[in-house]
C-alpha atoms as a PDB file:
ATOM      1  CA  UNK A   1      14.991  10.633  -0.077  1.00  0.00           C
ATOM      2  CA  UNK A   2      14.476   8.396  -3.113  1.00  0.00           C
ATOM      3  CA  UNK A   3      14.660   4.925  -4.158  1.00  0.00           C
ATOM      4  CA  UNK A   4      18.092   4.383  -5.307  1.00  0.00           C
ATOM      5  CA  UNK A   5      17.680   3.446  -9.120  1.00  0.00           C
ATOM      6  CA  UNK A   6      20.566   2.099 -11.630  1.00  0.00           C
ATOM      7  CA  UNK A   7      21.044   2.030 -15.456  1.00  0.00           C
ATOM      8  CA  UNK A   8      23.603   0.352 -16.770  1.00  0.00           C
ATOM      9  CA  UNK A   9      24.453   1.912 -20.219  1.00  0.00           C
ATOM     10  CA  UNK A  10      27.537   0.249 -21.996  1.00  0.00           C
ATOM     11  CA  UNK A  11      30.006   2.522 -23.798  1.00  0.00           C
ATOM     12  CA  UNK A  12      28.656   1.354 -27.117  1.00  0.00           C
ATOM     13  CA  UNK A  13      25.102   2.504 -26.542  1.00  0.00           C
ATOM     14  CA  UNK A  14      26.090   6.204 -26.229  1.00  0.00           C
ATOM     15  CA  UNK A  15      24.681   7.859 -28.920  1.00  0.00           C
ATOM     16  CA  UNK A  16      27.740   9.471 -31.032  1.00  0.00           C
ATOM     17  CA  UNK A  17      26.960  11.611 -34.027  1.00  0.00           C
ATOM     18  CA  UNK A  18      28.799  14.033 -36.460  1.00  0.00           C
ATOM     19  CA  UNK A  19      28.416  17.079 -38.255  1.00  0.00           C
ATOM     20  CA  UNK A  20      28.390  16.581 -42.573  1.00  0.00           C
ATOM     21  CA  UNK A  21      32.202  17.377 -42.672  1.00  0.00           C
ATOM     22  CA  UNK A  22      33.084  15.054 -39.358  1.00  0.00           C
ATOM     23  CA  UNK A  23      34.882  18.126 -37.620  1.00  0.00           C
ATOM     24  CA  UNK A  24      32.748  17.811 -34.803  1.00  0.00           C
ATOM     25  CA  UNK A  25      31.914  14.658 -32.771  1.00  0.00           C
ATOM     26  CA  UNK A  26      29.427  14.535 -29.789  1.00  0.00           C
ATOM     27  CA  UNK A  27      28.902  11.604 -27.356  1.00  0.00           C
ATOM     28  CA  UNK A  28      25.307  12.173 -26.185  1.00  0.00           C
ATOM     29  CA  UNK A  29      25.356  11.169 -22.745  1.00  0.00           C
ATOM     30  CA  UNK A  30      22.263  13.460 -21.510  1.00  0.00           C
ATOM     31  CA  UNK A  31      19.921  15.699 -23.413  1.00  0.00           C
ATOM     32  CA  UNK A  32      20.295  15.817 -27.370  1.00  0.00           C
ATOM     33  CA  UNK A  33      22.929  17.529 -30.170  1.00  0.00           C
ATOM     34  CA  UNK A  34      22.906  17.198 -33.803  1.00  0.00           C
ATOM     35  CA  UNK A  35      20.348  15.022 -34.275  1.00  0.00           C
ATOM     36  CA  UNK A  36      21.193  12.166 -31.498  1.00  0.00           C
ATOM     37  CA  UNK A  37      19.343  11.666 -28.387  1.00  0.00           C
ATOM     38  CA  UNK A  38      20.856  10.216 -25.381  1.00  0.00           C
ATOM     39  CA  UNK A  39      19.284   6.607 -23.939  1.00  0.00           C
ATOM     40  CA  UNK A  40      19.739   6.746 -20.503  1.00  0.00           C
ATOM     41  CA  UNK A  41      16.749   8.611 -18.503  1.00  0.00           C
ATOM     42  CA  UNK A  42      17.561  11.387 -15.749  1.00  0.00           C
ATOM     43  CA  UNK A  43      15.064  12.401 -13.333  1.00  0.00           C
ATOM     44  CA  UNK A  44      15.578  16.309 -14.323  1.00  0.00           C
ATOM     45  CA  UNK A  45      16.336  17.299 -17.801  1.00  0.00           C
ATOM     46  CA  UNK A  46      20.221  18.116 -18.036  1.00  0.00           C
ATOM     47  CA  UNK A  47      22.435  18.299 -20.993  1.00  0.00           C
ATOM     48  CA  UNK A  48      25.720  15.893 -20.629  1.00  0.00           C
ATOM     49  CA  UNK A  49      27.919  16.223 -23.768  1.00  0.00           C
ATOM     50  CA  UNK A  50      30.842  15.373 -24.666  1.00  0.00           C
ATOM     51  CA  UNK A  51      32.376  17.033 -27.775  1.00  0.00           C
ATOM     52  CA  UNK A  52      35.521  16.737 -29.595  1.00  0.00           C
ATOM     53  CA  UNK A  53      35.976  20.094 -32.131  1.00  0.00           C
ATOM     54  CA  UNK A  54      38.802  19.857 -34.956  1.00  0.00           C
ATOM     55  CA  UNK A  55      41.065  22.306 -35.607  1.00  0.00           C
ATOM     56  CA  UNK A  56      38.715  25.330 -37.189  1.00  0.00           C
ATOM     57  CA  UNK A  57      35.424  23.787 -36.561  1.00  0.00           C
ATOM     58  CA  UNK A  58      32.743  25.462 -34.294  1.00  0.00           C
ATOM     59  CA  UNK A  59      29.122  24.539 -33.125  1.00  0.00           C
ATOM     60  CA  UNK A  60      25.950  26.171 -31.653  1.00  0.00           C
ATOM     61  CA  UNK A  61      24.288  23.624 -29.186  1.00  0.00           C
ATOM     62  CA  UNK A  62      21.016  24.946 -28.297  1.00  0.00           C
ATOM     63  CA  UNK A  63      20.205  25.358 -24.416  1.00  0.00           C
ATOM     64  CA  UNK A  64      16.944  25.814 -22.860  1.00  0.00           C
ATOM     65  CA  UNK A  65      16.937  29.481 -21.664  1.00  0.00           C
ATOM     66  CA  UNK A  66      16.035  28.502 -18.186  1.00  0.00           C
ATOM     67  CA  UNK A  67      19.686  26.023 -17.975  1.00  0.00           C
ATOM     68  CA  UNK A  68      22.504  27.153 -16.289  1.00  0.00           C
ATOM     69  CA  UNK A  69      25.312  25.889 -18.610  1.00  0.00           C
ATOM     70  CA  UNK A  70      29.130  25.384 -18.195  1.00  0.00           C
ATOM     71  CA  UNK A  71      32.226  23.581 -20.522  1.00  0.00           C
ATOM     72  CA  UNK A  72      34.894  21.965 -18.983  1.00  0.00           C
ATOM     73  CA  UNK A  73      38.190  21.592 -21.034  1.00  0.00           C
ATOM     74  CA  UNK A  74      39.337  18.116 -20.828  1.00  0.00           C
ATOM     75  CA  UNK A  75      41.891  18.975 -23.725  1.00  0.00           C
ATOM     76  CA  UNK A  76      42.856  21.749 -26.239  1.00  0.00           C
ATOM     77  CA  UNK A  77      41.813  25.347 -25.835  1.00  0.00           C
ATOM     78  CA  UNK A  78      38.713  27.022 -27.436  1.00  0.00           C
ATOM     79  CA  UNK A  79      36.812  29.953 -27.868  1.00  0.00           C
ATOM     80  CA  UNK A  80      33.383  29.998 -25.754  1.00  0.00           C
ATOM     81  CA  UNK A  81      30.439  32.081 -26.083  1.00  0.00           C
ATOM     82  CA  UNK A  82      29.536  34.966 -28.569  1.00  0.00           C
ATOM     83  CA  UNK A  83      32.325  36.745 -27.015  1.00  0.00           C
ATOM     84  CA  UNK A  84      35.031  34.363 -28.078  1.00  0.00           C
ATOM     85  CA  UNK A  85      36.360  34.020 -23.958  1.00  0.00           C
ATOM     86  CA  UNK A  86      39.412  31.427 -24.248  1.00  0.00           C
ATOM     87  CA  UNK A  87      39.069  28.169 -22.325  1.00  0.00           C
ATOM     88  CA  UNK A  88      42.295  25.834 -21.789  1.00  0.00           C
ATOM     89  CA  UNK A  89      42.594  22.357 -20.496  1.00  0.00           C
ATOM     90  CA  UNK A  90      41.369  21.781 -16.892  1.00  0.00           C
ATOM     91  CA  UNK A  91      39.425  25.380 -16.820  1.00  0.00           C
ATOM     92  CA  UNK A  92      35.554  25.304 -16.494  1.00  0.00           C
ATOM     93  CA  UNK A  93      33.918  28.063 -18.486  1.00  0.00           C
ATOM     94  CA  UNK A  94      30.455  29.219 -17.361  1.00  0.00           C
ATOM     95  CA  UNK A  95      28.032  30.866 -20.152  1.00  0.00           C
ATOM     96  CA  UNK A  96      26.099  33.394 -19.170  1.00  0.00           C
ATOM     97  CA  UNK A  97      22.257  32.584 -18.912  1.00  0.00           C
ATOM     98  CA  UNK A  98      21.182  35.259 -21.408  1.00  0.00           C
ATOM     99  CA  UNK A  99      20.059  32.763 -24.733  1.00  0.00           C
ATOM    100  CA  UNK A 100      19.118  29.737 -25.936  1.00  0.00           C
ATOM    101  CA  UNK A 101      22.315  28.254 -27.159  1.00  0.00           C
ATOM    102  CA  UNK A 102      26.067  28.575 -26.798  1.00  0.00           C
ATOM    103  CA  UNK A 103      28.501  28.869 -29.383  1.00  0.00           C
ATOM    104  CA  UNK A 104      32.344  26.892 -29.232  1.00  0.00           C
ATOM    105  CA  UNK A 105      34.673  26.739 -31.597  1.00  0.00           C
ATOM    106  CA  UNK A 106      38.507  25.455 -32.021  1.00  0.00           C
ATOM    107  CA  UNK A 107      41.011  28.027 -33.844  1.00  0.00           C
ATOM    108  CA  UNK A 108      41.646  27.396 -37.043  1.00  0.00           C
ATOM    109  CA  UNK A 109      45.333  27.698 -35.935  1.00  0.00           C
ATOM    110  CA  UNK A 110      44.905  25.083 -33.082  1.00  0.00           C
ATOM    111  CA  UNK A 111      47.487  22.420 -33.512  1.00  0.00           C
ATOM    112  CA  UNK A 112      44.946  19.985 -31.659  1.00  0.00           C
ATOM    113  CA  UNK A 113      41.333  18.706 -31.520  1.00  0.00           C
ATOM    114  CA  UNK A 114      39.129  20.542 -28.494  1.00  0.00           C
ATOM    115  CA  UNK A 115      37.841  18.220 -26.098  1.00  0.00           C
ATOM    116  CA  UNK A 116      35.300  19.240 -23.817  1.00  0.00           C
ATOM    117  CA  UNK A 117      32.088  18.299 -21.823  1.00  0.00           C
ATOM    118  CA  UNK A 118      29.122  20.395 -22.236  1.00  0.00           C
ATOM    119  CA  UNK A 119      26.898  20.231 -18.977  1.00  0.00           C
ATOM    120  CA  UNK A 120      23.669  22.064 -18.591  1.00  0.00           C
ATOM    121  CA  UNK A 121      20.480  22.140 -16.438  1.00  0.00           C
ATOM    122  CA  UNK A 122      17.653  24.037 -14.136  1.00  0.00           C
ATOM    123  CA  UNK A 123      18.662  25.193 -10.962  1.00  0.00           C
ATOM    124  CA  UNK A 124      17.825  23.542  -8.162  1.00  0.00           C
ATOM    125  CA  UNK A 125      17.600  26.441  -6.159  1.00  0.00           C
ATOM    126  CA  UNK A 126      17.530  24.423  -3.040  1.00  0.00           C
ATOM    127  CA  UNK A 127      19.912  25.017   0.226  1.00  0.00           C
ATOM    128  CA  UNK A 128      22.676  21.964   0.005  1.00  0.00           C
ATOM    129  CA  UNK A 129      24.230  20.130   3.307  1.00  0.00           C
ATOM    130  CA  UNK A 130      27.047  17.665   2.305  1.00  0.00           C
ATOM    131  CA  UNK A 131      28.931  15.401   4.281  1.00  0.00           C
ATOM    132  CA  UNK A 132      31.197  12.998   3.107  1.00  0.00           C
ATOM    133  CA  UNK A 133      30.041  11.287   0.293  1.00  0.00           C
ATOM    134  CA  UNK A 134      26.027  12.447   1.265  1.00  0.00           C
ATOM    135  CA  UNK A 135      24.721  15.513   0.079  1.00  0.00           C
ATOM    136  CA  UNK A 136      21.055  16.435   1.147  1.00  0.00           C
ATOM    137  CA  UNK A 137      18.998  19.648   2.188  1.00  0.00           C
ATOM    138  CA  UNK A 138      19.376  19.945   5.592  1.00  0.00           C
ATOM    139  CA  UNK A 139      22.107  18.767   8.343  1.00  0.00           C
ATOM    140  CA  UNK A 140      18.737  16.488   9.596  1.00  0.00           C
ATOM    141  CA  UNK A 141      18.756  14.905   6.370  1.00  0.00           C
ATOM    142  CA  UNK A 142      22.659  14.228   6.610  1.00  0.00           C
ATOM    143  CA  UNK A 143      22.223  12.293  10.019  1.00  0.00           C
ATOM    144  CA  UNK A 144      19.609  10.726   8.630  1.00  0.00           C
ATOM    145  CA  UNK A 145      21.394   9.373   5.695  1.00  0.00           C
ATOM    146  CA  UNK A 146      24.483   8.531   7.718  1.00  0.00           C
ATOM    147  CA  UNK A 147      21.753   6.867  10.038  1.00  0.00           C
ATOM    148  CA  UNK A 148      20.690   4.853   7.172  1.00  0.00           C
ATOM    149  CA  UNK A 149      23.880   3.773   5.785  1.00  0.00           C
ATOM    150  CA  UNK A 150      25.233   2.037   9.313  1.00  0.00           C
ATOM    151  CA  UNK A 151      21.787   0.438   9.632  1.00  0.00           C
ATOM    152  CA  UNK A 152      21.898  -1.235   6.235  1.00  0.00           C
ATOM    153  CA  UNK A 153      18.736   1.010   4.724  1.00  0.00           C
ATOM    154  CA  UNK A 154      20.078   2.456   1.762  1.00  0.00           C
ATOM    155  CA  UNK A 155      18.050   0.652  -0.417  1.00  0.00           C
ATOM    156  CA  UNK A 156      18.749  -2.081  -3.036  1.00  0.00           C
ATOM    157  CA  UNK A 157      19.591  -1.844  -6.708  1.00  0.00           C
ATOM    158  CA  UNK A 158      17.493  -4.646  -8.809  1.00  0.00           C
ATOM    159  CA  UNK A 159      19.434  -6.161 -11.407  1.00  0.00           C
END
């Protein structure tokens, strides 16, 4: 039950860095990895990255301990978490919260890069009521948003 609030952030101004040897490439679109910070702001801290691994490369993004954190595969198969679990294209894998980091790497014998998003955050830990496109606390909160939205209160964006 917030102001509505808008940043636009053109493709360009994502931070994208490298490791030394350019087998890995983030896009920092939340949070930070190797040595880039992301410019847009988020009202809680998450971690939104998007990495592309080369064929034998591997990183260790660090994690707050307190984040929940999960990859999803958007292409190419990897190896997640200090137990090496195998992740394909289209699969989510969830680390377990038990560190401060999480490990990924692409085979040496993959025949193609490993493209992935890295998401991460607190827990809410609150009870969620969705409905359509509204998602809120309670089924009060729902009517009240669908309330809102055919009475023309859903706030304004300022450009």
């Amino acid at each position: 039950m917030i102001a509505p609030r808008y940043q636009e952030i053109p493709s360009a101004q994502i931070p994208v860095a490298q490791t030394k040897d350019g087998s890995v490439t983030v896009r920092v679109i939340a949070g930070e990895a190797l040595g880039a910070k992301a410019v847009i702001e988020t009202r809680t801290p998450i971690i939104y990255l998007h990495f592309t691994l080369q064929p034998g490369a591997s990183i260790v993004q660090s994690v707050p301990k307190e984040y929940n954190a999960f990859t999803y595969v958007l292409d190419g198969s990897g190896l997640f978490g200090t137990e090496q679990e195998r992740g394909e294209d289209g699969q989510m894998v969830i680390f377990a919260p038990d560190g401060e980091e999480v490990v990924i790497a692409n085979p040496a014998d993959a025949t193609q890069p490993l493209d992935l998003l890295l998401i991460a955050g607190v827990p809410l830990n609150e009870p969620v009521v969705r409905y359509g496109p509204f998602v809120m606390n309670t089924e009060a909160e729902i009517l009240q948003a669908i309330d809102d939205y055919r009475n023309g209160r859903m706030g304004h964006i300022h450009a």
